[in-house]
N, C-alpha and C. Protein backbone atom coordinates (compact mmCIF):
# COMPACT_ATOMS: atom_id res chain seq x y z
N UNK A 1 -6.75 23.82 -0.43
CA UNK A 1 -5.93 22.74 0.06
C UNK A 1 -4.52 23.27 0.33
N UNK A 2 -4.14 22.91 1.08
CA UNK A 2 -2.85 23.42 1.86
C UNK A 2 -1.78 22.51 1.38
N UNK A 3 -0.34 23.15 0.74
CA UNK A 3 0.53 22.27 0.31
C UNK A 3 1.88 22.11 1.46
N UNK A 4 2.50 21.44 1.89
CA UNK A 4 3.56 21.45 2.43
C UNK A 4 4.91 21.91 1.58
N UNK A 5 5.71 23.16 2.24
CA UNK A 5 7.16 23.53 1.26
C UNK A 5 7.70 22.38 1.94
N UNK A 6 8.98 21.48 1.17
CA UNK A 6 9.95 20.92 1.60
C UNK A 6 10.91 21.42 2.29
N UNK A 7 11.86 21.39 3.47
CA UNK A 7 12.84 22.22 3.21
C UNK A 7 14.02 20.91 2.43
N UNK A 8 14.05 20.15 2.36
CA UNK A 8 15.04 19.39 1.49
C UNK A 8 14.46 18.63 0.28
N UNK A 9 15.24 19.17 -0.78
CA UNK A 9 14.40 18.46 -2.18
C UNK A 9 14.61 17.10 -2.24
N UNK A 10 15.65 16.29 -1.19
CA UNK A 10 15.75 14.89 -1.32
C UNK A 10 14.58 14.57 -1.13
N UNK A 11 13.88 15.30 0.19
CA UNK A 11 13.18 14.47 0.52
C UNK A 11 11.56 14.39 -0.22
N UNK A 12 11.59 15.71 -0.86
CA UNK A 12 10.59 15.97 -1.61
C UNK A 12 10.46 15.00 -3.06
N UNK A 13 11.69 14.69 -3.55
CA UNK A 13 11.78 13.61 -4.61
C UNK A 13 12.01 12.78 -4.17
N UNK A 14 12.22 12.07 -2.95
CA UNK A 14 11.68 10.69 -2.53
C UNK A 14 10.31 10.47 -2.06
N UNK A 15 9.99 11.12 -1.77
CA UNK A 15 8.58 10.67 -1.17
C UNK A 15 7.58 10.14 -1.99
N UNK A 16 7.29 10.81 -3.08
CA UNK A 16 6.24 10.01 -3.76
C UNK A 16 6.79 8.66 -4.54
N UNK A 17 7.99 8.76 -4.61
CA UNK A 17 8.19 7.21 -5.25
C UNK A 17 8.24 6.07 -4.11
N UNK A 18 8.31 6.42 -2.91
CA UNK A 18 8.82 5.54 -1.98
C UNK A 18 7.17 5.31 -1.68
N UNK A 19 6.64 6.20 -1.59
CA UNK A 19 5.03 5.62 -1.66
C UNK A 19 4.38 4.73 -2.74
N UNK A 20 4.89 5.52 -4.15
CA UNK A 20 4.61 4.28 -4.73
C UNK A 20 5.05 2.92 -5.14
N UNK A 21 5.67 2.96 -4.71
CA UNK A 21 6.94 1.64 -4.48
C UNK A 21 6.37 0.45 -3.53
N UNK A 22 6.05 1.61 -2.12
CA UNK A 22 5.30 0.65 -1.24
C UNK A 22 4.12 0.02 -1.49
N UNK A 23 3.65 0.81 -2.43
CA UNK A 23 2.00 0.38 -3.19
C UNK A 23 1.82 -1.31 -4.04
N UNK A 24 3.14 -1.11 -5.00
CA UNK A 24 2.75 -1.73 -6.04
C UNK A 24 3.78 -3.03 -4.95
N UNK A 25 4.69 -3.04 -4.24
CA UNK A 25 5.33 -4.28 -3.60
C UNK A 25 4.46 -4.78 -3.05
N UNK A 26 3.53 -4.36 -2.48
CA UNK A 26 2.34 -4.71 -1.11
C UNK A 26 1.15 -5.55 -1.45
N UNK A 27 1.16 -5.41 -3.31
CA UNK A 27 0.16 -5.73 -4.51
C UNK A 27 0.65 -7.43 -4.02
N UNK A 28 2.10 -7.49 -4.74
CA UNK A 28 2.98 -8.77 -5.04
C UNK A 28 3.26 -9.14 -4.01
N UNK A 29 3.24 -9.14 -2.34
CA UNK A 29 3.39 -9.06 -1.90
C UNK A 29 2.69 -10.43 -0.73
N UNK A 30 1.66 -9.60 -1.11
CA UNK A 30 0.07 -10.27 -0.44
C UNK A 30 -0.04 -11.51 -1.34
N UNK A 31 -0.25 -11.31 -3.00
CA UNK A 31 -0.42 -12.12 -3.82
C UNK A 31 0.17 -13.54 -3.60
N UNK A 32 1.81 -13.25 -3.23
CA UNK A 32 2.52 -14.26 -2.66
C UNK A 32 2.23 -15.24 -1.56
N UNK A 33 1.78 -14.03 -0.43
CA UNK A 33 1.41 -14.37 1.23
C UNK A 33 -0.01 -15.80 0.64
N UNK A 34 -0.57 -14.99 -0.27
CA UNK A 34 -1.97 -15.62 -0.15
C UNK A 34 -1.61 -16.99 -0.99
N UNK A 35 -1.02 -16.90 -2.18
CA UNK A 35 -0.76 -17.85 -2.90
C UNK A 35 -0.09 -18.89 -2.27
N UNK A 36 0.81 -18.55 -1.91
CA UNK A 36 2.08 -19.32 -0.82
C UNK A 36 1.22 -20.02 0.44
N UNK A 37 0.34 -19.57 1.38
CA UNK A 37 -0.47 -20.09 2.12
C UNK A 37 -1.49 -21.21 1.59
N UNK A 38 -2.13 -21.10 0.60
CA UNK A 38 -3.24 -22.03 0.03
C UNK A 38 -2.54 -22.98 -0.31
N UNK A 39 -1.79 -22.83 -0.99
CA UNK A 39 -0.61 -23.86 -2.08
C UNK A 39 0.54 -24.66 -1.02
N UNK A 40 0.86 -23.92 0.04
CA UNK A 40 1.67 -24.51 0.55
C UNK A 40 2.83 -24.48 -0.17
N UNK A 41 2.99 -23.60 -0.85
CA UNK A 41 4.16 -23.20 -1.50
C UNK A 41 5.48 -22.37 -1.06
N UNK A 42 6.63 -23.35 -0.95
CA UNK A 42 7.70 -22.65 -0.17
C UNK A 42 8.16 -21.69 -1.09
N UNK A 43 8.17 -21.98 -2.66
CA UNK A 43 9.06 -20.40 -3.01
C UNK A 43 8.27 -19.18 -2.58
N UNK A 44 6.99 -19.15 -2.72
CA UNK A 44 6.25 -18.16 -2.68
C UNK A 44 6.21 -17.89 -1.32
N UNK A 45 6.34 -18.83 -0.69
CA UNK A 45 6.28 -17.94 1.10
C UNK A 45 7.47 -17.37 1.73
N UNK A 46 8.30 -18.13 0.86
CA UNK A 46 10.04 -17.43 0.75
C UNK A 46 9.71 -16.18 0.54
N UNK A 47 9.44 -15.79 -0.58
CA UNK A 47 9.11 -14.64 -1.26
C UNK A 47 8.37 -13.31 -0.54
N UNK A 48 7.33 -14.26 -0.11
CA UNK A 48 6.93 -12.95 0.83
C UNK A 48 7.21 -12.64 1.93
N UNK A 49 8.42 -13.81 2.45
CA UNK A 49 8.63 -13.34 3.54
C UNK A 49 9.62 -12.25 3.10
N UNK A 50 10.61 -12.53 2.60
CA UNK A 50 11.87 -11.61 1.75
C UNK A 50 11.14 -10.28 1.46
N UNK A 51 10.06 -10.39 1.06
CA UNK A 51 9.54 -8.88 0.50
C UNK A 51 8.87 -8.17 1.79
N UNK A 52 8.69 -8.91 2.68
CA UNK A 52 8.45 -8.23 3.94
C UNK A 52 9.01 -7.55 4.88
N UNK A 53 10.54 -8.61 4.74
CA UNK A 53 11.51 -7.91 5.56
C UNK A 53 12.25 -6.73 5.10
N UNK A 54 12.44 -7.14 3.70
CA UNK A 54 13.92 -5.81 3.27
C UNK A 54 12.95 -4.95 2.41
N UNK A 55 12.15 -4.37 1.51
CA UNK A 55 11.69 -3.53 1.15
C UNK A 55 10.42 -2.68 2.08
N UNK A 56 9.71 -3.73 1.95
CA UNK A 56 8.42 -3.14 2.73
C UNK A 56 8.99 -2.58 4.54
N UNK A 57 9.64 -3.19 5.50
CA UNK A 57 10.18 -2.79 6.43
C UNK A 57 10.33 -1.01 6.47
N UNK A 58 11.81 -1.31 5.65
CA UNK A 58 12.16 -0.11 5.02
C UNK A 58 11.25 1.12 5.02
N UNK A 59 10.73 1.34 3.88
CA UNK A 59 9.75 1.91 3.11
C UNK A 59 8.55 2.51 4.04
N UNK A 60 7.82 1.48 4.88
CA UNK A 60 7.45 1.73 6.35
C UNK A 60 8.29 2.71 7.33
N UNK A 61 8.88 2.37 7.45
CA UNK A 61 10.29 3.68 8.41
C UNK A 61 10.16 4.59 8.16
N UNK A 62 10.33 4.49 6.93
CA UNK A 62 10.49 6.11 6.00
C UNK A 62 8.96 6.98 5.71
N UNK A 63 8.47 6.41 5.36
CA UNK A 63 6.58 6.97 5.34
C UNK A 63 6.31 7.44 6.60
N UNK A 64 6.41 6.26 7.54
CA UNK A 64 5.80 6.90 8.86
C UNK A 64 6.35 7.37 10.26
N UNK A 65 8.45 7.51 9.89
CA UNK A 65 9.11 7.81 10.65
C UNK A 65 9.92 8.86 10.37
N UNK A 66 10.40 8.77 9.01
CA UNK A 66 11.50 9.57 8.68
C UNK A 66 11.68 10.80 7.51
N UNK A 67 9.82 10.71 7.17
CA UNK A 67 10.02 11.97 5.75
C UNK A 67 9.90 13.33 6.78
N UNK A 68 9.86 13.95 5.98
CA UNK A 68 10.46 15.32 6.52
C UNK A 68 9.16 16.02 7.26
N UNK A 69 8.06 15.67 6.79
CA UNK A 69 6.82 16.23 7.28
C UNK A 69 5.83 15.19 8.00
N UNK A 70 6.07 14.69 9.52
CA UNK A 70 5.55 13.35 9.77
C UNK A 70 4.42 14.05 10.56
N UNK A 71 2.70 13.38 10.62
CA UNK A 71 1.98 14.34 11.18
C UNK A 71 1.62 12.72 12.57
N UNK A 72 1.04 13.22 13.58
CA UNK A 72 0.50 12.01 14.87
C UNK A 72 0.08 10.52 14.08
N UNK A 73 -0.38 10.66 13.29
CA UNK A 73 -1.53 9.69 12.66
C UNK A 73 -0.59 8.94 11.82
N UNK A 74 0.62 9.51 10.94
CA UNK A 74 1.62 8.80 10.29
C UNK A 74 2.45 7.84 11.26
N UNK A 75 2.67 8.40 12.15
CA UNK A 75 3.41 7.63 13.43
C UNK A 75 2.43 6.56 14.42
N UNK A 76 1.50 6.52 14.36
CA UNK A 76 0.15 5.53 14.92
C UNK A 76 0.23 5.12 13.84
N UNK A 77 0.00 5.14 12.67
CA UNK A 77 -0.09 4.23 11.53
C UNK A 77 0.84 3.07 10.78
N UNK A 78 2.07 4.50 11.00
CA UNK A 78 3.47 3.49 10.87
C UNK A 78 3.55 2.66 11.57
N UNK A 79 3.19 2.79 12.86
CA UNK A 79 3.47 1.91 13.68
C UNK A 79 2.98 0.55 13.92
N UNK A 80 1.77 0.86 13.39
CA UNK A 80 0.40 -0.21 14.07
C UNK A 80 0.98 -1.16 12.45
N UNK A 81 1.35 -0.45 11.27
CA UNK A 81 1.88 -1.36 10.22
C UNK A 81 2.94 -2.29 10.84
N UNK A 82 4.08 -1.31 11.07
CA UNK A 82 5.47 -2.22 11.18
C UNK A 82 4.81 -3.50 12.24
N UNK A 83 3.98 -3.38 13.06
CA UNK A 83 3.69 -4.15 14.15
C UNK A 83 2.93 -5.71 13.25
N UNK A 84 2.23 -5.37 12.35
CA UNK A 84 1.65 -6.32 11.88
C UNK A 84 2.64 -6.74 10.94
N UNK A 85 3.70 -6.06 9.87
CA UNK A 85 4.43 -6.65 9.48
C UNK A 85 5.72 -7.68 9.97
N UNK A 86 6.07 -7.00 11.69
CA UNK A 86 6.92 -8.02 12.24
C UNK A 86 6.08 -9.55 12.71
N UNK A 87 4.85 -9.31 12.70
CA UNK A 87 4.04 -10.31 13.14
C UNK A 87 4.07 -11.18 11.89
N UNK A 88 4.01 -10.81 10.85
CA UNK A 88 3.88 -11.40 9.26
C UNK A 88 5.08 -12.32 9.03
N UNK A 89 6.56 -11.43 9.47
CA UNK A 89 7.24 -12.22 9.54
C UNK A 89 7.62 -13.40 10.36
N UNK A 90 7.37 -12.99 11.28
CA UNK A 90 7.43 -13.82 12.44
C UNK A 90 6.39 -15.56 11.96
N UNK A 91 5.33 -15.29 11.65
CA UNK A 91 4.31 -16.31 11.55
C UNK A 91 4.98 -17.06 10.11
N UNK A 92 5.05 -16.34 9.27
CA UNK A 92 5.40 -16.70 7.93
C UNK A 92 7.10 -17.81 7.91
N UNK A 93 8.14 -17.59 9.37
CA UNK A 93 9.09 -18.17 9.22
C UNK A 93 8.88 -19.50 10.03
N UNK A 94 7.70 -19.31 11.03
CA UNK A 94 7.39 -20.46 11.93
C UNK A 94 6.50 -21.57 10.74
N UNK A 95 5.88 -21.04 9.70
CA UNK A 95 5.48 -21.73 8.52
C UNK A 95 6.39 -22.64 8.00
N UNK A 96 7.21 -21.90 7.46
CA UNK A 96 8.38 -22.24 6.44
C UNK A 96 9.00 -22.96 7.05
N UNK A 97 9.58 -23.09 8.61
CA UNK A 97 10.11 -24.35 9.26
C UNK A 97 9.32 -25.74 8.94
N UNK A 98 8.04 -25.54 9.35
CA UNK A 98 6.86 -26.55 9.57
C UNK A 98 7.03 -27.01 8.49
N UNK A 99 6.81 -26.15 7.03
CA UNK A 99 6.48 -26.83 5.48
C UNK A 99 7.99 -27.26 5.31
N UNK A 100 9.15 -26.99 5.48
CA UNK A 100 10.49 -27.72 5.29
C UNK A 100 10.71 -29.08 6.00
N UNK A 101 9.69 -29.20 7.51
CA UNK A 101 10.04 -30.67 8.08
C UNK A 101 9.17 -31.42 7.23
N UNK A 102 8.06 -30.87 6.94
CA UNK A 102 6.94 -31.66 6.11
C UNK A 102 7.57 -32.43 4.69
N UNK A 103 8.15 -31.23 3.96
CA UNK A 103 8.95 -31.72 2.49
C UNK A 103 9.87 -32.75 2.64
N UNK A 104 10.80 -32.22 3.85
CA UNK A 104 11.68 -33.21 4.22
C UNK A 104 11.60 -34.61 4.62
N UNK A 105 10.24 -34.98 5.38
CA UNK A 105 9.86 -36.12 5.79
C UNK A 105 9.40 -37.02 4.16
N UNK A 106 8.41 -36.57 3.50
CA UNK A 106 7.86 -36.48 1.90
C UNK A 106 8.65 -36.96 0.97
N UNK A 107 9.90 -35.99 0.75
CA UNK A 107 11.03 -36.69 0.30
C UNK A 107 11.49 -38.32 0.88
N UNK A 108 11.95 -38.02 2.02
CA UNK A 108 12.62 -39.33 2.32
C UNK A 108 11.77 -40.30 2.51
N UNK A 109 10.31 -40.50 2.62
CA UNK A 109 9.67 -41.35 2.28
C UNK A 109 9.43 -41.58 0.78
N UNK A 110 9.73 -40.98 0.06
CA UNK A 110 9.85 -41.25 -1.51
C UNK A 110 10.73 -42.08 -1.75
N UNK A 111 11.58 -41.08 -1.47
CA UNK A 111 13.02 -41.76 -1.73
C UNK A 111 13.36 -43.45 -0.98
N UNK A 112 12.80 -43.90 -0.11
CA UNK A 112 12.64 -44.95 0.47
C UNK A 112 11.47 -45.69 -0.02
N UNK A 113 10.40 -45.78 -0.64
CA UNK A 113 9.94 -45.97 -1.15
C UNK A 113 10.34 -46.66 -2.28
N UNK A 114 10.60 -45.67 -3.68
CA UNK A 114 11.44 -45.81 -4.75
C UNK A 114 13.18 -46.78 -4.51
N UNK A 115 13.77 -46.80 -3.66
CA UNK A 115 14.59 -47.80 -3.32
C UNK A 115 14.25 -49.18 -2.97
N UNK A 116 13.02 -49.23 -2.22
CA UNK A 116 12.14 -50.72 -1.67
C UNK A 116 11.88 -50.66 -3.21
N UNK A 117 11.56 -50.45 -4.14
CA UNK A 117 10.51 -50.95 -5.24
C UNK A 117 11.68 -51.11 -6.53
N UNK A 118 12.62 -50.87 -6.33
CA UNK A 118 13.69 -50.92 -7.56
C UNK A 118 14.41 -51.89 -6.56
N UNK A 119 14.67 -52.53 -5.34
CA UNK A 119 14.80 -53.71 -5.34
C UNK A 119 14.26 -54.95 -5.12
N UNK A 120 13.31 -54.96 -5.58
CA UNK A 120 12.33 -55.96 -5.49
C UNK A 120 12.35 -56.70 -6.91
């Protein structure tokens, strides 16, 4: 098996943490996406959207754009990721509008509700 020399040790001591970094965020990540979708849960879709944009983004760049040893297949890969992750975001904020008019309507029918019935 063939090892790659670094020529910069930054980049040689970033790389495997930034991989595993991307690993275990992508875990919590999804967990959120999926939880947050079934549930209709805005913190959690908050959440993954937030973890989509500023870490995982990132982290993506760097794996499949910017370590020191990038081979064809890292760059088709990176790519075809970042592509589904801007899509993730994208879908996930057109959500979060929808579930905020929804809460919002929910509320103020409560709240109108609970006012008709405390003056009666």
């Amino acid at each position: 098996m063939n090892t790659y020399d670094f020529q910069n040790n930054l980049q040689k001591a970033a790389l495997k943490p930034a991989f595993g970094l991307w690993c275990c965020i992508e875990i919590v990540r999804l967990y959120l996406g999926i939880h947050g979708t079934h549930k209709s849960n805005v913190p959690n879709m908050v959440s993954f959207v937030l973890l989509t944009l500023f870490p995982q983004v990132l982290l993506v760049l760097y794996v499949g754009f910017f370590q020191e040893c990038v081979v064809t297949a890292d760059k088709f890969l990176g790519g075809t990721l970042l592509g589904f992750l801007m899509m993730e975001i994208c879908l996930g904020v057109d959500s979060l509008r929808v579930w905020a008019k929804l809460r919002t309507v929910e509320y103020s029918t409560n709240v109108k509700k609970s006012t008709v019935w405390k003056s009666s």
